[in-house]
N, C-alpha and C. Protein backbone atom coordinates (compact mmCIF):
# COMPACT_ATOMS: atom_id res chain seq x y z
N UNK A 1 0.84 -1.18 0.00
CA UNK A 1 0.00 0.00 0.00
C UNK A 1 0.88 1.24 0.00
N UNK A 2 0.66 2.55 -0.98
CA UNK A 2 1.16 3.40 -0.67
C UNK A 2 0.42 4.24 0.09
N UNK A 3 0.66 5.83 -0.16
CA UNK A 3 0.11 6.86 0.13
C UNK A 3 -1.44 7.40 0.06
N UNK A 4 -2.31 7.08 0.72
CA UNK A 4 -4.25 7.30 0.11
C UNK A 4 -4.43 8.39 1.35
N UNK A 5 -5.45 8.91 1.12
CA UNK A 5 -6.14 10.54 2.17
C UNK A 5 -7.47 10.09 1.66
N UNK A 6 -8.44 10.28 2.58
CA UNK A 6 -9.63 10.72 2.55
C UNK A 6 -9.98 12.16 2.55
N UNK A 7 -11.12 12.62 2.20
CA UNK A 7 -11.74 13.71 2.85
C UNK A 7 -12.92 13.77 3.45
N UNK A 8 -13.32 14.06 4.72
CA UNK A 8 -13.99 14.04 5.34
C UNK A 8 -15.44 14.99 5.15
N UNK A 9 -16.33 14.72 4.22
CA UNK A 9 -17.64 15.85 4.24
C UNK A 9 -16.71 16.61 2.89
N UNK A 10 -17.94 17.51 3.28
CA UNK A 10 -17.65 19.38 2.20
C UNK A 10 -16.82 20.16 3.03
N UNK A 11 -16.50 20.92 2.29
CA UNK A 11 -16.24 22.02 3.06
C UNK A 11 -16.64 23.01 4.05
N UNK A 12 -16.39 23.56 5.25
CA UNK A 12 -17.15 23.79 6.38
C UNK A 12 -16.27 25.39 6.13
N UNK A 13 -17.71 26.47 6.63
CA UNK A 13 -17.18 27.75 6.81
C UNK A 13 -17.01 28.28 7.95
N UNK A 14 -15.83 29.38 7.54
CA UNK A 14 -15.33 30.02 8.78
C UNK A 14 -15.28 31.50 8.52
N UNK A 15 -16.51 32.06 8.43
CA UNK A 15 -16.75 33.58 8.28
C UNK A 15 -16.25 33.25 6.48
N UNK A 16 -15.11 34.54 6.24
CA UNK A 16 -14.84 34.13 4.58
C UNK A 16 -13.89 32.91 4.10
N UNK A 17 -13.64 31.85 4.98
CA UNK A 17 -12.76 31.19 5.01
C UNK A 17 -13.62 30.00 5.04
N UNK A 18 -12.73 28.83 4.11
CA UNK A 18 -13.21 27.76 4.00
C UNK A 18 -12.45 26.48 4.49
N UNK A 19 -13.07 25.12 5.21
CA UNK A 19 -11.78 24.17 5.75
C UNK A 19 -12.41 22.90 5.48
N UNK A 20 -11.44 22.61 4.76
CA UNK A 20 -11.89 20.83 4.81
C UNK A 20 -10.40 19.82 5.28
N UNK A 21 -11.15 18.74 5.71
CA UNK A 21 -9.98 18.18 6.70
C UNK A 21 -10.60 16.08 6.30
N UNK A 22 -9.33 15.24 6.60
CA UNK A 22 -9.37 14.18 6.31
C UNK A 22 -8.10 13.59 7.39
N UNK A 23 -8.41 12.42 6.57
CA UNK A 23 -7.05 11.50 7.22
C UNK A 23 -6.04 11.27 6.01
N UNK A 24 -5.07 10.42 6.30
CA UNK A 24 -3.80 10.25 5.12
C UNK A 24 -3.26 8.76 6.20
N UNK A 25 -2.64 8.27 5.04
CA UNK A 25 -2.01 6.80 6.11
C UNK A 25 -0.80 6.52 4.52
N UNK A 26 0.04 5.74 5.18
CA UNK A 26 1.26 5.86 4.48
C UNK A 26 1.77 4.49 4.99
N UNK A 27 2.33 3.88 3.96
CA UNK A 27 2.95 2.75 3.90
C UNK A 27 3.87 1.93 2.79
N UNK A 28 4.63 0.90 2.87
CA UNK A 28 5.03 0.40 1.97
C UNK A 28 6.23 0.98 1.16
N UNK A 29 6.91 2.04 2.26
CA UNK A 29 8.30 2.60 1.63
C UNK A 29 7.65 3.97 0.84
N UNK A 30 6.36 4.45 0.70
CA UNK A 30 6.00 5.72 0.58
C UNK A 30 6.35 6.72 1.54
N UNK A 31 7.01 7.97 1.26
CA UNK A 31 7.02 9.02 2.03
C UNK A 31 6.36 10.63 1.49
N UNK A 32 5.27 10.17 1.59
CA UNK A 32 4.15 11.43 1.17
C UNK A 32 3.57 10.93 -0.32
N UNK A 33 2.85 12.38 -0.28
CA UNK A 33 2.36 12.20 -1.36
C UNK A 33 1.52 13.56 -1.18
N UNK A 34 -0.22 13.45 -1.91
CA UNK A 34 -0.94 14.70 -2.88
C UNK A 34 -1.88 14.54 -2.04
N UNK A 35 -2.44 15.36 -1.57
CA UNK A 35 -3.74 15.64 -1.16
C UNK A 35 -4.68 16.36 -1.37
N UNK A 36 -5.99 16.68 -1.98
CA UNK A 36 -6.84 17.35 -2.81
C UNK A 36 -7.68 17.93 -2.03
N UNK A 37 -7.75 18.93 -1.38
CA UNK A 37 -8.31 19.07 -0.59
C UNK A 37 -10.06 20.03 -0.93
N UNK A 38 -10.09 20.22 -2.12
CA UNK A 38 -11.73 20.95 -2.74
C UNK A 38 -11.81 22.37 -2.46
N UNK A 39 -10.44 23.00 -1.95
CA UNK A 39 -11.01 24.48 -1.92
C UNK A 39 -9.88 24.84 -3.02
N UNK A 40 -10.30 25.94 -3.62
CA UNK A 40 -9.95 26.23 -4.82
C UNK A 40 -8.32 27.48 -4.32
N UNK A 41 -8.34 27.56 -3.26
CA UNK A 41 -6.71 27.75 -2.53
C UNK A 41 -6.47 27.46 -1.62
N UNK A 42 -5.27 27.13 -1.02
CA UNK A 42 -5.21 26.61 0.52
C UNK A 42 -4.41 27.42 1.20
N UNK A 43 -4.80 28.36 1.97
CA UNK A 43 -3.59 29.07 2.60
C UNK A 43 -3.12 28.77 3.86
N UNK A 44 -3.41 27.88 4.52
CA UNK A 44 -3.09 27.16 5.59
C UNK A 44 -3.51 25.48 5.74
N UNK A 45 -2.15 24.73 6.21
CA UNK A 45 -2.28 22.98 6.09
C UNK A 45 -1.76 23.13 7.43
N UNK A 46 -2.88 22.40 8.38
CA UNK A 46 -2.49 21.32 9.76
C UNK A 46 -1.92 20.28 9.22
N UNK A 47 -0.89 19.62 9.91
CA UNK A 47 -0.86 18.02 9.44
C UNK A 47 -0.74 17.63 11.02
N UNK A 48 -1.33 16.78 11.68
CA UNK A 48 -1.26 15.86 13.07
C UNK A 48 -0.82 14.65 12.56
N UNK A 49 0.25 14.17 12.69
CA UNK A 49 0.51 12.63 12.90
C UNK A 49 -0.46 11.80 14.07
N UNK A 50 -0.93 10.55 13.86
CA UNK A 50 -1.77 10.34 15.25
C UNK A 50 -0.86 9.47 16.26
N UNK A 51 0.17 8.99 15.75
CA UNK A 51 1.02 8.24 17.11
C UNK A 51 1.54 9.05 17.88
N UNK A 52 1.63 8.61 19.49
CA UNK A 52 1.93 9.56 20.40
C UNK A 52 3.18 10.11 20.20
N UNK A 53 3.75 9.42 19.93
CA UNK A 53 5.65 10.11 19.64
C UNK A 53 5.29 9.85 18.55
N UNK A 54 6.15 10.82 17.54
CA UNK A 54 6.84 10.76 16.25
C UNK A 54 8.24 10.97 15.80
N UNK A 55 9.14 10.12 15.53
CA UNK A 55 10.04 10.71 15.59
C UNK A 55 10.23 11.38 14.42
N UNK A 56 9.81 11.73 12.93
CA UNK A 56 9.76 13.13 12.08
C UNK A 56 8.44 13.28 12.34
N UNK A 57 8.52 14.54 12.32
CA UNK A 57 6.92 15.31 11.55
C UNK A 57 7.01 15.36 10.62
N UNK A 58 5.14 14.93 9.86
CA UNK A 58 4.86 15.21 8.64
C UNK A 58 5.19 16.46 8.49
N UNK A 59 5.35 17.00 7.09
CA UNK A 59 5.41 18.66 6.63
C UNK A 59 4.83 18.58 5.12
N UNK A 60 4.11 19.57 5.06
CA UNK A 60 3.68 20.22 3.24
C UNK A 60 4.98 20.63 2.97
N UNK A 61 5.11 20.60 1.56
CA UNK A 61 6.04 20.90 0.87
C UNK A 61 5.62 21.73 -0.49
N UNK A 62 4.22 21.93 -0.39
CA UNK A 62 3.93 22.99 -1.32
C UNK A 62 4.24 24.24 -0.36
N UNK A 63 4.46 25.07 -1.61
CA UNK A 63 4.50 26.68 -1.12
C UNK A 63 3.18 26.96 -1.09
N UNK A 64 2.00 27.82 0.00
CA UNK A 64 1.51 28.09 -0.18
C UNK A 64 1.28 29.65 -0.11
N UNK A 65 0.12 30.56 -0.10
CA UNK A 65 -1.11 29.78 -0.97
C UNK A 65 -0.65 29.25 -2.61
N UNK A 66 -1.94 27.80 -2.46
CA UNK A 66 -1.63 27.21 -3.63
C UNK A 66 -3.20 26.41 -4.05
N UNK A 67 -2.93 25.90 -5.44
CA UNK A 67 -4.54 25.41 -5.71
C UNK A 67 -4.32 23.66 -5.47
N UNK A 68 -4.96 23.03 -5.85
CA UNK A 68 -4.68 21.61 -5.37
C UNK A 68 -4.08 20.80 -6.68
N UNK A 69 -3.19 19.91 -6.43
CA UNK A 69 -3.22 19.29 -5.06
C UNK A 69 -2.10 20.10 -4.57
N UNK A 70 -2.16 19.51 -2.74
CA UNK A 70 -1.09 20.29 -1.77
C UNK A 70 -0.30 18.66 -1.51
N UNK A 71 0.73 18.84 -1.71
CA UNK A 71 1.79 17.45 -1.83
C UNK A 71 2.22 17.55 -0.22
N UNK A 72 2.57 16.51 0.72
CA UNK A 72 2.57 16.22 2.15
C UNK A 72 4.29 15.44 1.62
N UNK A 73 5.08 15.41 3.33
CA UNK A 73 6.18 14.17 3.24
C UNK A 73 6.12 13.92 5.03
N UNK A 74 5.75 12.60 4.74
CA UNK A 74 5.92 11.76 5.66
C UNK A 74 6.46 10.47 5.84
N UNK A 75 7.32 10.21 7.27
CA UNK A 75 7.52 9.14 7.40
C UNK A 75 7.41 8.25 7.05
N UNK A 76 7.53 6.68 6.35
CA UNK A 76 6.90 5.90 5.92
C UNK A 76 6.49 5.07 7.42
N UNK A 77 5.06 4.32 6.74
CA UNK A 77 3.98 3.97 7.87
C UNK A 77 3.24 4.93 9.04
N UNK A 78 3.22 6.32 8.65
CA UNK A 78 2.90 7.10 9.53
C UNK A 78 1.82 7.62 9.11
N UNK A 79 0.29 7.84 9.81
CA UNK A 79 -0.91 7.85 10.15
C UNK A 79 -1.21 9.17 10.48
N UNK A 80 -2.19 9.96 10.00
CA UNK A 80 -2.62 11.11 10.65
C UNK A 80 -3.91 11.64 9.94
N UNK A 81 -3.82 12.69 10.27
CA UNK A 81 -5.09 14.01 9.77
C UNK A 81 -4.66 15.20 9.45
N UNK A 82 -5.45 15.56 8.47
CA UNK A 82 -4.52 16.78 7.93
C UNK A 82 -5.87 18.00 8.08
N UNK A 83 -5.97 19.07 7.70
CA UNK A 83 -7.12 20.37 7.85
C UNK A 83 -6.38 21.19 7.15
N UNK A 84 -7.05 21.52 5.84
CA UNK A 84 -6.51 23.04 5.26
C UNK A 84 -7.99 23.86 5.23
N UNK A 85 -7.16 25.18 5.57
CA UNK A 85 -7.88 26.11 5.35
C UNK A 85 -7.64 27.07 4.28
N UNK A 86 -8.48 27.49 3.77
CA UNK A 86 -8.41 29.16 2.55
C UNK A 86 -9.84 29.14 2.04
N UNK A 87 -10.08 29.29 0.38
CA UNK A 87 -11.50 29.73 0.27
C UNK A 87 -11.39 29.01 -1.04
C-alpha cells in the first residue's frame, strides 16, 4: 500500500474562510504524497501525525497559498489528519 487521504464531508465555513480536513495513512516505503483538498486555494495545512511520539513530523512541501493538489512528506507507515484552510 502506498500513500491514500480521505476527505472528510464538504467544506465547512469560517466567516470568509473555507476548511476541509481528512485522514492520510502511508505505507510500503512511501514518504508522502498529494492531497486534494476541494477548496480552490489553501492558505493554511495542519498536518497531526496520530502516534503519540513521532520521531519526524509530517510537513507540506507545497509553497503556499496554492490550488490543489497540496503534496505532504511523511515518514513511511505514519498515520494522521490533515485540515486546510483558505476559500
Amino acid at each position: 500500500m502506498a500513500f491514500a487521504y480521505t476527505k472528510n464531508g464538504n467544506p465547512i465555513s469560517f466567516g470568509n474562510k473555507n476548511a476541509s480536513f481528512g485522514t492520510y495513512t502511508n505505507s510500503g516505503g512511501d514518504t508522502g504524497g498529494a492531497i486534494y483538498t476541494g477548496l480552490q486555494k489553501t492558505e493554511f495545512m495542519i498536518i497531526t501525525p496520530t502516534a503519540a511520539v513521532s520521531a519526524d513530523q509530517a510537513a507540506c512541501t507545497t509553497t503556499l497559498p496554492a490550488s490543489d493538489p497540496i503534496t505532504i512528506v511523511t515518514t513511511d507507515g505514519s498515520d494522521g489528519q490533515w485540515m486546510a484552510i483558505g476559500y
